[in-house]
PDB file of N, CA and C in Angstrom:
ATOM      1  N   UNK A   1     107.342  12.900 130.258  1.00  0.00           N
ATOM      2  CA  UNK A   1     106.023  13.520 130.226  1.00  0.00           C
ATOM      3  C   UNK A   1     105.439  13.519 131.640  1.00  0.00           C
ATOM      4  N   UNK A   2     104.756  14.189 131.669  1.00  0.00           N
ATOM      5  CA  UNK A   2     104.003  14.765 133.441  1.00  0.00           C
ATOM      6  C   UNK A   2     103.336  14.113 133.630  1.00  0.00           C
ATOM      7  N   UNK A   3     102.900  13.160 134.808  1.00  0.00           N
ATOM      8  CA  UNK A   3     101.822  12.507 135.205  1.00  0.00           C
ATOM      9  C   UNK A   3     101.323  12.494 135.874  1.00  0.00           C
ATOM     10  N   UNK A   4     100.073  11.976 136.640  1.00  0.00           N
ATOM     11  CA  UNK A   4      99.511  12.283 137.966  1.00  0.00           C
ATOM     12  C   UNK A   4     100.258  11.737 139.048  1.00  0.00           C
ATOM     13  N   UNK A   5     100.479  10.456 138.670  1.00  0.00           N
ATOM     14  CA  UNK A   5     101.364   9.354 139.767  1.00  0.00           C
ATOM     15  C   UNK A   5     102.532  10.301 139.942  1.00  0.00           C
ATOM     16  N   UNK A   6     103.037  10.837 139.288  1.00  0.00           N
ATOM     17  CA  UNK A   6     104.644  11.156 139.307  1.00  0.00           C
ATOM     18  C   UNK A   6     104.205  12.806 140.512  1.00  0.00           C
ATOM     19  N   UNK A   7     103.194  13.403 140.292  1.00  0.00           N
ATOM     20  CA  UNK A   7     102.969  14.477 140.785  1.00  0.00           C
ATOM     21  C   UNK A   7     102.278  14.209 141.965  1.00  0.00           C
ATOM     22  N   UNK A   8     101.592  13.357 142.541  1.00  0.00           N
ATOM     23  CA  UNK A   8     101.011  13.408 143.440  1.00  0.00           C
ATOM     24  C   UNK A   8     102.179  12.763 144.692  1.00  0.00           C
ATOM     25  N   UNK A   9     103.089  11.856 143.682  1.00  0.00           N
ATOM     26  CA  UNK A   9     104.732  11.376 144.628  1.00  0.00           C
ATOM     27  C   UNK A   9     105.062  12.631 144.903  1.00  0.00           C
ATOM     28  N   UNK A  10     105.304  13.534 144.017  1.00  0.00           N
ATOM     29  CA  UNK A  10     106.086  14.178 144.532  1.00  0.00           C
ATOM     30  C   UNK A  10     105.900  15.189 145.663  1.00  0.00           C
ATOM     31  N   UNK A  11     104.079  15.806 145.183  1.00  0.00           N
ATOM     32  CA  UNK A  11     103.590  16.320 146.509  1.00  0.00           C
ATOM     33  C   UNK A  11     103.764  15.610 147.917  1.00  0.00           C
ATOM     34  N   UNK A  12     103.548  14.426 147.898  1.00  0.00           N
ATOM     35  CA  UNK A  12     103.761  13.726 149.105  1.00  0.00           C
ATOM     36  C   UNK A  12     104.813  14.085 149.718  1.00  0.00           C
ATOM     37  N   UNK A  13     106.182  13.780 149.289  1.00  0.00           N
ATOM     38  CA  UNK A  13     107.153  13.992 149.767  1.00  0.00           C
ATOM     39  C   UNK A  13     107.506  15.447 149.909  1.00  0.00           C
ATOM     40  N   UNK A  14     106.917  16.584 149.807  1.00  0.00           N
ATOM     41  CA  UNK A  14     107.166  18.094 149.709  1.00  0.00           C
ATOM     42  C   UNK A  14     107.865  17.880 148.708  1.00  0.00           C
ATOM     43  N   UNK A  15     108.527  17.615 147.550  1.00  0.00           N
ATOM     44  CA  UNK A  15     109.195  18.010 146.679  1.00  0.00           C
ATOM     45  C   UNK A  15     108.771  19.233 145.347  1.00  0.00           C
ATOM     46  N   UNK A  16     108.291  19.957 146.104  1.00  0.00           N
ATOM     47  CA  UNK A  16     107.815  21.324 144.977  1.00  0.00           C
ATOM     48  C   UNK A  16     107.950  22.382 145.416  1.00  0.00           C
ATOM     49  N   UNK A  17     107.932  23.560 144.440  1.00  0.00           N
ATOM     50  CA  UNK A  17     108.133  24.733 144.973  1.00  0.00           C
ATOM     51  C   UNK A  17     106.978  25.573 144.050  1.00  0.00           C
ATOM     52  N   UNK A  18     106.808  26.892 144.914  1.00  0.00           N
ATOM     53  CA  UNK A  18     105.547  27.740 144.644  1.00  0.00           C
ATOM     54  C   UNK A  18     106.227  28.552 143.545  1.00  0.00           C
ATOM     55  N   UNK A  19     105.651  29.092 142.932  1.00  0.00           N
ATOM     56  CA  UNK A  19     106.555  30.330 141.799  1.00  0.00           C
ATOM     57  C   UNK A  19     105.753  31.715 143.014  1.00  0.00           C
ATOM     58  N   UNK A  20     105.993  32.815 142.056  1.00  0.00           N
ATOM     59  CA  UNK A  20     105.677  33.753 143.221  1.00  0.00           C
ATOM     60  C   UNK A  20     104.241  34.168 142.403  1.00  0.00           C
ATOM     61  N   UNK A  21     104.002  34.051 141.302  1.00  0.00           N
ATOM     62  CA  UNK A  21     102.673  34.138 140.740  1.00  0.00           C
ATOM     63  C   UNK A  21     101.689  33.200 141.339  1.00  0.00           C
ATOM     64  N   UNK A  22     102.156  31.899 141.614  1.00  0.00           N
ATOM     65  CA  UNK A  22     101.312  31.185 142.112  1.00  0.00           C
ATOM     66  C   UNK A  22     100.385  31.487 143.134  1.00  0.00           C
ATOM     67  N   UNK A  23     102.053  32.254 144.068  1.00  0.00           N
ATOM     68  CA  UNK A  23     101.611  32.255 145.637  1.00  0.00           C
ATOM     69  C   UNK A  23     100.096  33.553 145.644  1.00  0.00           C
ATOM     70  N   UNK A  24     100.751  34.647 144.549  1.00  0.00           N
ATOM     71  CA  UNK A  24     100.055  35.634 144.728  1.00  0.00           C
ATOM     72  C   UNK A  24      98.285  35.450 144.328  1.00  0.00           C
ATOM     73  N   UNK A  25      98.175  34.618 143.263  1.00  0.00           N
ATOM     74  CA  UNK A  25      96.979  33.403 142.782  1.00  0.00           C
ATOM     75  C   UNK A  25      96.333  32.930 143.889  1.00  0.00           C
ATOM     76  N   UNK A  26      97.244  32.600 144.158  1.00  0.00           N
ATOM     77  CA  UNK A  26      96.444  31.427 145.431  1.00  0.00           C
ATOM     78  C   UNK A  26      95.614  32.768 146.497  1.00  0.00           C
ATOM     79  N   UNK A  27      96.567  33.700 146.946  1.00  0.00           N
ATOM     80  CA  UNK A  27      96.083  34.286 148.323  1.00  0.00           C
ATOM     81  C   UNK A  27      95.041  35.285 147.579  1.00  0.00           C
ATOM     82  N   UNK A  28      94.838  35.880 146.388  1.00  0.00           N
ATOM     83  CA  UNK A  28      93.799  36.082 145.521  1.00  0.00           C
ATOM     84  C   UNK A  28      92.444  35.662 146.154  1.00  0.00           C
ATOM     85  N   UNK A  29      92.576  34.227 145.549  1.00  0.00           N
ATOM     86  CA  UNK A  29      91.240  33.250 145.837  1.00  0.00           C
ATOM     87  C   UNK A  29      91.087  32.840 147.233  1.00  0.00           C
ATOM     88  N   UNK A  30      92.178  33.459 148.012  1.00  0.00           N
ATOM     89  CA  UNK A  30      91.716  32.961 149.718  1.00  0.00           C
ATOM     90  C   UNK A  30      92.057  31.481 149.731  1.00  0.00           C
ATOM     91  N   UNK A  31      93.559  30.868 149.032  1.00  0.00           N
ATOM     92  CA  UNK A  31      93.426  29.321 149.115  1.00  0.00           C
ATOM     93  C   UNK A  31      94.422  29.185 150.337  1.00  0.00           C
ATOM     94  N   UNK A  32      94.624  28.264 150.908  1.00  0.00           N
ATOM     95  CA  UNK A  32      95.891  28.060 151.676  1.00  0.00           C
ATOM     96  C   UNK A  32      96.691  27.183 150.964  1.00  0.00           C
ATOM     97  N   UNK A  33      97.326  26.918 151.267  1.00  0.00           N
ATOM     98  CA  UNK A  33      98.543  25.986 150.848  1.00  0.00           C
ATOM     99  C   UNK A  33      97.795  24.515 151.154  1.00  0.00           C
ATOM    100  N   UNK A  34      97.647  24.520 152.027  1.00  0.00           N
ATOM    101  CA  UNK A  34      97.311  22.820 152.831  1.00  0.00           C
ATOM    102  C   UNK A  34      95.342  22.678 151.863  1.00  0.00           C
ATOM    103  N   UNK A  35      94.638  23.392 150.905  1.00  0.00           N
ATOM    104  CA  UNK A  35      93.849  23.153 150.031  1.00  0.00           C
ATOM    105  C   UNK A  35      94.120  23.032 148.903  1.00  0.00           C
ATOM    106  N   UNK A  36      95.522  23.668 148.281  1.00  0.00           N
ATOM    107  CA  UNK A  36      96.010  23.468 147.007  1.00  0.00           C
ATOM    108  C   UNK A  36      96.617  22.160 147.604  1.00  0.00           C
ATOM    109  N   UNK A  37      97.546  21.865 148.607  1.00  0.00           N
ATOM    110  CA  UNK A  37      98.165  20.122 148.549  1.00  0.00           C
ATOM    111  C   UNK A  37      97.057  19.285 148.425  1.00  0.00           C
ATOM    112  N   UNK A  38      95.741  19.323 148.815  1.00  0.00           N
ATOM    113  CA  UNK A  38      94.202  18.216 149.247  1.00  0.00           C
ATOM    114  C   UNK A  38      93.928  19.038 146.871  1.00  0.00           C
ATOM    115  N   UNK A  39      94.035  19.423 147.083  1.00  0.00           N
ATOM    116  CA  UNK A  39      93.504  19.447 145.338  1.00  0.00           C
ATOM    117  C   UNK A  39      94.395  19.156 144.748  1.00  0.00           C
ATOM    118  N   UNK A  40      95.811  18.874 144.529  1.00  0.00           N
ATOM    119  CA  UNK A  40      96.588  18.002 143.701  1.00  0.00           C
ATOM    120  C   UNK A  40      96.609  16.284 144.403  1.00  0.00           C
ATOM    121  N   UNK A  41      96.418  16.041 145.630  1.00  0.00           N
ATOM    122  CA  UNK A  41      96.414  14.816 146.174  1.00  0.00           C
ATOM    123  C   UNK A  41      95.501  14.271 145.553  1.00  0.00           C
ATOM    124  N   UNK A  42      93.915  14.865 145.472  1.00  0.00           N
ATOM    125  CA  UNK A  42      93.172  14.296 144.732  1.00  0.00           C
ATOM    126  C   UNK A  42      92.773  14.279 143.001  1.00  0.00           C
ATOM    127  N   UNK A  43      93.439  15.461 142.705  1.00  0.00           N
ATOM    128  CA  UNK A  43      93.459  15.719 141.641  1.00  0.00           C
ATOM    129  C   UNK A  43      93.655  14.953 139.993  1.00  0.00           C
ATOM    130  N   UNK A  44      93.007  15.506 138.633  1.00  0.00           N
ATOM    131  CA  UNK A  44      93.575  15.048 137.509  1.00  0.00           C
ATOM    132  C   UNK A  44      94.205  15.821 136.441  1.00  0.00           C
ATOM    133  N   UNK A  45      94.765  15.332 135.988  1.00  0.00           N
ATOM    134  CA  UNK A  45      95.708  16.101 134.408  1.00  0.00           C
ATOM    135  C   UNK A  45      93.919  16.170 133.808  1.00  0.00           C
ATOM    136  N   UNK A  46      94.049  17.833 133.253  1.00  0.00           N
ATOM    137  CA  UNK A  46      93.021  18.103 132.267  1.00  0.00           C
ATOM    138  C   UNK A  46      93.284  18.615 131.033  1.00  0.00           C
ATOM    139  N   UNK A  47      94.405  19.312 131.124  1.00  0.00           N
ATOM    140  CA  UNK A  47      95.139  19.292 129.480  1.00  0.00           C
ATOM    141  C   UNK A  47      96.549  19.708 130.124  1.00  0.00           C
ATOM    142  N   UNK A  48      97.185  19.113 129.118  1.00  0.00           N
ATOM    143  CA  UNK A  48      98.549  19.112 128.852  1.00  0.00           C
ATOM    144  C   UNK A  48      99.304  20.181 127.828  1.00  0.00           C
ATOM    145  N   UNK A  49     100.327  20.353 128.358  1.00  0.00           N
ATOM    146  CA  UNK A  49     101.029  21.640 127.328  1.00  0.00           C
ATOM    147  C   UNK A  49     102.445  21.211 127.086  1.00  0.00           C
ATOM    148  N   UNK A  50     102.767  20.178 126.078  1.00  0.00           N
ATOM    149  CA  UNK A  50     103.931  20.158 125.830  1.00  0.00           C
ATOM    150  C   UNK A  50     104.713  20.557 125.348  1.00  0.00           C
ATOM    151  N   UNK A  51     104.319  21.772 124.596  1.00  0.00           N
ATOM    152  CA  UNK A  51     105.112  22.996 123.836  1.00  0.00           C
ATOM    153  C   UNK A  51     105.059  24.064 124.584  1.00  0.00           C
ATOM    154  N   UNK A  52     105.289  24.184 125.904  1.00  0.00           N
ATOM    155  CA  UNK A  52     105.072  25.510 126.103  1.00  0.00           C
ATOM    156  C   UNK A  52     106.446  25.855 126.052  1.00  0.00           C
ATOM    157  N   UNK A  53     106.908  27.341 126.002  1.00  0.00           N
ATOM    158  CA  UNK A  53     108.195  27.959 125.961  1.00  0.00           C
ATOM    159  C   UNK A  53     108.892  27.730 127.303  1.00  0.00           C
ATOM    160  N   UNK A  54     108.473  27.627 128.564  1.00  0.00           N
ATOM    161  CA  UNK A  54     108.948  27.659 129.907  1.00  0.00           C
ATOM    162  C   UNK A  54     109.222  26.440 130.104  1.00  0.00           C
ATOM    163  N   UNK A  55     108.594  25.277 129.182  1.00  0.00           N
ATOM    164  CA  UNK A  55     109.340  23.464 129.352  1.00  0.00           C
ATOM    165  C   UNK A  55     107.624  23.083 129.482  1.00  0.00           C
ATOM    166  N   UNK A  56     107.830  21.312 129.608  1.00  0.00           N
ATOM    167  CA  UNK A  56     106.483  21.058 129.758  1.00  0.00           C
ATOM    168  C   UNK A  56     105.429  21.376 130.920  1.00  0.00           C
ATOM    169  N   UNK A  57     104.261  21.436 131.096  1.00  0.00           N
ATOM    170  CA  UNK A  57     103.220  21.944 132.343  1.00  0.00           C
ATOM    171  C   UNK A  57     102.036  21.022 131.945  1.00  0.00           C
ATOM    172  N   UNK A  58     101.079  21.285 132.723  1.00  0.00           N
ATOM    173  CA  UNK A  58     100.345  20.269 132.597  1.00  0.00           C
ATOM    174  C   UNK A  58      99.103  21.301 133.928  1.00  0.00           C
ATOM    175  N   UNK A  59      97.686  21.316 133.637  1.00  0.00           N
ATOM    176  CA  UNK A  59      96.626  21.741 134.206  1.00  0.00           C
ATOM    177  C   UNK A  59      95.958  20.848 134.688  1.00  0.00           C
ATOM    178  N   UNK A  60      96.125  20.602 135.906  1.00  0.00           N
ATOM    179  CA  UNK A  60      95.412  19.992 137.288  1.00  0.00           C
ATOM    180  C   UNK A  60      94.095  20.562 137.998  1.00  0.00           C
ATOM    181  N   UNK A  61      92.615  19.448 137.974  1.00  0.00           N
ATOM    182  CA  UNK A  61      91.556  19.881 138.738  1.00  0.00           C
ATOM    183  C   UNK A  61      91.294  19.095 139.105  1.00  0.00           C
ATOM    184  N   UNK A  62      91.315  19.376 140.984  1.00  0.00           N
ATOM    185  CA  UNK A  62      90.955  19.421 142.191  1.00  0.00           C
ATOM    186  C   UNK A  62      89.868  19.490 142.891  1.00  0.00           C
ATOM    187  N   UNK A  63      89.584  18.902 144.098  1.00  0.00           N
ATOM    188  CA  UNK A  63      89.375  20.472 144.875  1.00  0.00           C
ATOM    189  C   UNK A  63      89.221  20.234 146.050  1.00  0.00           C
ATOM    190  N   UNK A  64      88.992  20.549 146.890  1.00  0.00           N
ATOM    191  CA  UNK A  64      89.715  20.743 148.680  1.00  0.00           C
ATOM    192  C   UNK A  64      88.106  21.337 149.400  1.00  0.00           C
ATOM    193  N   UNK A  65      87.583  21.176 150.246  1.00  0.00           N
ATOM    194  CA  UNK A  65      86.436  21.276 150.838  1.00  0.00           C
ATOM    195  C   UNK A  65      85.577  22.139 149.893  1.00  0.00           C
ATOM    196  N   UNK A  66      85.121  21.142 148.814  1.00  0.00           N
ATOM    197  CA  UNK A  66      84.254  21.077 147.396  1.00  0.00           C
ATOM    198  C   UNK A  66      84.607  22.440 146.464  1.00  0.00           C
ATOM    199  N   UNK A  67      85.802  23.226 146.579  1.00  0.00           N
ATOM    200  CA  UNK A  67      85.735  23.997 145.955  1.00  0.00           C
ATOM    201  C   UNK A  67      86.736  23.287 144.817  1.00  0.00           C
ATOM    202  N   UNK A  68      86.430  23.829 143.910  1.00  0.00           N
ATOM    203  CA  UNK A  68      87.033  23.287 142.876  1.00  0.00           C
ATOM    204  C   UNK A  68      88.627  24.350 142.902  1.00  0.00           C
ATOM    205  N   UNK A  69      89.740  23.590 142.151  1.00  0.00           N
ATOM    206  CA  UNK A  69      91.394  24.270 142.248  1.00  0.00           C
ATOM    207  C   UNK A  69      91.610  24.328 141.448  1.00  0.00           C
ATOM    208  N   UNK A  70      92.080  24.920 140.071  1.00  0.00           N
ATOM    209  CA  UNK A  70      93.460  24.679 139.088  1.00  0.00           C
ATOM    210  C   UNK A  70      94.763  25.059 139.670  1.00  0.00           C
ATOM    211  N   UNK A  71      95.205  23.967 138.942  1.00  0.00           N
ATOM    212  CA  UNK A  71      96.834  24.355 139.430  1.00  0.00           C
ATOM    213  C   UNK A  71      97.686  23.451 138.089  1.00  0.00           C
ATOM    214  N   UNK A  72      98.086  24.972 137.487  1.00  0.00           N
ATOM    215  CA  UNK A  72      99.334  24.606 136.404  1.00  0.00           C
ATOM    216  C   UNK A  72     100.189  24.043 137.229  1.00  0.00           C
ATOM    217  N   UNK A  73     101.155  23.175 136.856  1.00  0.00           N
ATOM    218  CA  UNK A  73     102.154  22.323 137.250  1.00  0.00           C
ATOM    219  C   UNK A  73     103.386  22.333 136.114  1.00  0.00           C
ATOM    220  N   UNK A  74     104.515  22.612 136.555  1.00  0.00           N
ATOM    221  CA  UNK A  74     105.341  22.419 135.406  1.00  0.00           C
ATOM    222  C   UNK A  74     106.743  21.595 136.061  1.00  0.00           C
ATOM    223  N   UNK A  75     107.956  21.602 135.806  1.00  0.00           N
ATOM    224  CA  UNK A  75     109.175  20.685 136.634  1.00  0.00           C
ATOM    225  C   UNK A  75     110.338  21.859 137.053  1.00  0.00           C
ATOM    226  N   UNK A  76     111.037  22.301 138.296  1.00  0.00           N
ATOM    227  CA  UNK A  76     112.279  22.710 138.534  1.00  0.00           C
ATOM    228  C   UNK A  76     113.138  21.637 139.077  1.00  0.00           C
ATOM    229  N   UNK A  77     113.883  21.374 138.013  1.00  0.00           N
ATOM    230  CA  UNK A  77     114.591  20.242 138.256  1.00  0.00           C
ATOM    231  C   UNK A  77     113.898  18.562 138.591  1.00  0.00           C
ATOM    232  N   UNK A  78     114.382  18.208 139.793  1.00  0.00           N
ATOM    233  CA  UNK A  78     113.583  17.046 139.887  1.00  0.00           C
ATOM    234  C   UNK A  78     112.255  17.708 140.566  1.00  0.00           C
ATOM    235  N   UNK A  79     112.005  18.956 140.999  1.00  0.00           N
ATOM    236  CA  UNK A  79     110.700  18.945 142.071  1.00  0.00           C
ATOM    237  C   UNK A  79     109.574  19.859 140.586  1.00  0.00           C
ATOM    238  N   UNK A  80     108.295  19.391 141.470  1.00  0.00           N
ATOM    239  CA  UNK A  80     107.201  19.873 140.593  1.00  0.00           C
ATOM    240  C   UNK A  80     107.307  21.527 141.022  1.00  0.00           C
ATOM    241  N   UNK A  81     106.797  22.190 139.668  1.00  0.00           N
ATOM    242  CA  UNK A  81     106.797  23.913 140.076  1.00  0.00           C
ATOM    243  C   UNK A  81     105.349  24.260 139.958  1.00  0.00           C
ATOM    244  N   UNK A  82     104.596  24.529 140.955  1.00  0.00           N
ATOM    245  CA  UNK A  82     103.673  25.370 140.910  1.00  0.00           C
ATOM    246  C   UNK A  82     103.338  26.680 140.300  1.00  0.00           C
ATOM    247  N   UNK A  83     103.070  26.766 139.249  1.00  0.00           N
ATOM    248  CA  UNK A  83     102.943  27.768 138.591  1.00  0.00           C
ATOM    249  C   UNK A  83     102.080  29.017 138.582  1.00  0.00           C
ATOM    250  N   UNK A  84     100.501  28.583 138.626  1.00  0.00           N
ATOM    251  CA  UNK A  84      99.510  28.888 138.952  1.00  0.00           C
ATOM    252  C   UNK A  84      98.362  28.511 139.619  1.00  0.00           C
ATOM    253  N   UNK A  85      97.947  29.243 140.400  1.00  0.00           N
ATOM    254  CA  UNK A  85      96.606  28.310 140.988  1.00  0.00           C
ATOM    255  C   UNK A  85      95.375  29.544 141.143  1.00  0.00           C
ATOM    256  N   UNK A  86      94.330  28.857 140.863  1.00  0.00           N
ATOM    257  CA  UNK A  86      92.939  29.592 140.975  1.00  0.00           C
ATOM    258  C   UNK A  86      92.016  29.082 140.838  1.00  0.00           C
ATOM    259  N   UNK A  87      90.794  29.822 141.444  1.00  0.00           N
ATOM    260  CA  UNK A  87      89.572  28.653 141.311  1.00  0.00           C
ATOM    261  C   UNK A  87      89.021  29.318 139.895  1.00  0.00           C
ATOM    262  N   UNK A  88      88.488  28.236 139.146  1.00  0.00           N
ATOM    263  CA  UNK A  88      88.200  28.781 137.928  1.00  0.00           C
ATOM    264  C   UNK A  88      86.392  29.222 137.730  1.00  0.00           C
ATOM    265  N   UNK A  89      86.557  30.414 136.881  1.00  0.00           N
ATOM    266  CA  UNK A  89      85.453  31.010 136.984  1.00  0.00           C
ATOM    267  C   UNK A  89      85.215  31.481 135.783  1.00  0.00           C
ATOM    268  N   UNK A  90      83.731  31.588 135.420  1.00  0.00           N
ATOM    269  CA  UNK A  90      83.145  32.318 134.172  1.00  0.00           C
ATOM    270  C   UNK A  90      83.799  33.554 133.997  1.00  0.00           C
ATOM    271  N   UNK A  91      84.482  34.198 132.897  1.00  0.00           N
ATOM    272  CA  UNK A  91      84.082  34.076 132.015  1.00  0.00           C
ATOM    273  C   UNK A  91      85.556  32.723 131.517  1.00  0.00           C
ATOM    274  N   UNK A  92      86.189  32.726 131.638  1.00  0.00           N
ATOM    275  CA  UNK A  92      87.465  31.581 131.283  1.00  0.00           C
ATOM    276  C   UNK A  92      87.227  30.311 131.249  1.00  0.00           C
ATOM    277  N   UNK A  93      86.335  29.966 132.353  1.00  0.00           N
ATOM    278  CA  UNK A  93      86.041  28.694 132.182  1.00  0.00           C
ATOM    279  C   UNK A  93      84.376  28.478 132.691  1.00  0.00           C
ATOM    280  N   UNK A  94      83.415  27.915 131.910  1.00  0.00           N
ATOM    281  CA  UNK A  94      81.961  27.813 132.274  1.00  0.00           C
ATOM    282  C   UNK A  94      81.780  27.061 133.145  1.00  0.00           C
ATOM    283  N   UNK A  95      82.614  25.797 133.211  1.00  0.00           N
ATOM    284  CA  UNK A  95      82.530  25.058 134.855  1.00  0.00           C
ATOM    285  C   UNK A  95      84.452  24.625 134.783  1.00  0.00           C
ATOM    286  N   UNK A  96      84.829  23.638 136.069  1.00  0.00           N
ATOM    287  CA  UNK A  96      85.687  23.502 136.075  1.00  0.00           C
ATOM    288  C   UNK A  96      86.758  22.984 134.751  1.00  0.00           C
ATOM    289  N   UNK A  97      85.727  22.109 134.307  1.00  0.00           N
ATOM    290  CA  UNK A  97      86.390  20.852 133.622  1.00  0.00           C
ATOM    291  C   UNK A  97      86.413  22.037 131.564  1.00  0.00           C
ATOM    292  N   UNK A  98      85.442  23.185 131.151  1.00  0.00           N
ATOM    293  CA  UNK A  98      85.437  23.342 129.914  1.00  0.00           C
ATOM    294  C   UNK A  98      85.212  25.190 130.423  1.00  0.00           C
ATOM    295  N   UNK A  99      86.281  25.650 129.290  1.00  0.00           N
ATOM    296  CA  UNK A  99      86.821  26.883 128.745  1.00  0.00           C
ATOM    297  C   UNK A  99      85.571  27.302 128.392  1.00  0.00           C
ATOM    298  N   UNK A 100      85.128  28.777 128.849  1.00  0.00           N
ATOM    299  CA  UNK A 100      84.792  29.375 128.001  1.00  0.00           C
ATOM    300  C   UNK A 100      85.025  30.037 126.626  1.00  0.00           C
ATOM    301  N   UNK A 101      84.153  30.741 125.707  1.00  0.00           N
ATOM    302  CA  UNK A 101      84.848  30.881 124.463  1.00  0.00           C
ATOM    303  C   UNK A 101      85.835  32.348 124.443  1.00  0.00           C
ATOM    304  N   UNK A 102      87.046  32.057 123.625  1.00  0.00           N
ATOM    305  CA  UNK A 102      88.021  32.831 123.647  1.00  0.00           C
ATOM    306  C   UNK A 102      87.403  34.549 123.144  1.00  0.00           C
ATOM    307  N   UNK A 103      87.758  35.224 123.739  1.00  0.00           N
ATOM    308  CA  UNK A 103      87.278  36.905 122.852  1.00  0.00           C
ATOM    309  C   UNK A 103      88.168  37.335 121.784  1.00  0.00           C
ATOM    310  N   UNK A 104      87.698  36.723 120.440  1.00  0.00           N
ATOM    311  CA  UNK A 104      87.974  37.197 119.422  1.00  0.00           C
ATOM    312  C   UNK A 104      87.797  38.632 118.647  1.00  0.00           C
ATOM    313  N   UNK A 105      87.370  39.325 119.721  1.00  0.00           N
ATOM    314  CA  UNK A 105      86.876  40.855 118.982  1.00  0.00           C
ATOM    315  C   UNK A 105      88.286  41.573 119.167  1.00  0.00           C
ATOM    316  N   UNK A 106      89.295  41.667 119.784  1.00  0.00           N
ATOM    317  CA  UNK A 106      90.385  42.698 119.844  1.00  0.00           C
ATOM    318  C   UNK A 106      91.065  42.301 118.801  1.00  0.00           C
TER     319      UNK A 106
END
């Protein structure tokens, strides 16, 4: 199972890799790389996904000169995979830490 200790080792040591959604996420929100590493360094597990179809992941919040980060996290091999990253915003999420409500009308 995914943990913070185990993820923040592994950031230390560079042991991760970006997916290409991530990267494109990240430069989206104007993040650099060296603010997504300062938002998982400091970062916590906020929910966990142990069923997902792609293997387990796990949603990390951050944040790097006060902006707040998500960053899905999941495993390639032994290194952590960056999956996604973005700063989270209404309407999806009302502040960092709680979801807004899902749109049930479609």
């Amino acid at each position: 199972m995914m943990n913070i200790t185990e993820i923040k080792a592994k950031i230390r040591k560079e042991l991760y890799v970006y997916s290409y959604h991530a990267d494109v996420e990240r430069k989206t929100d104007q993040l650099t790389l060296i603010q997504v590493e300062i938002a998982l360094l400091n970062g916590e597990i906020i929910e966990k996904y142990l069923d997902d179809q792609r293997g387990e992941s796990c949603l990390i919040l951050g944040y790097a000169d006060d902006i707040p980060i998500h960053i899905v996290c999941g495993w390639r091999g032994d290194k952590i995979a960056i999956i996604t990253v973005y700063i989270p915003k209404p309407p999806k999420f009302i502040s960092p830490r709680i979801r807004g409500k899902k749109d049930v009308s479609n």
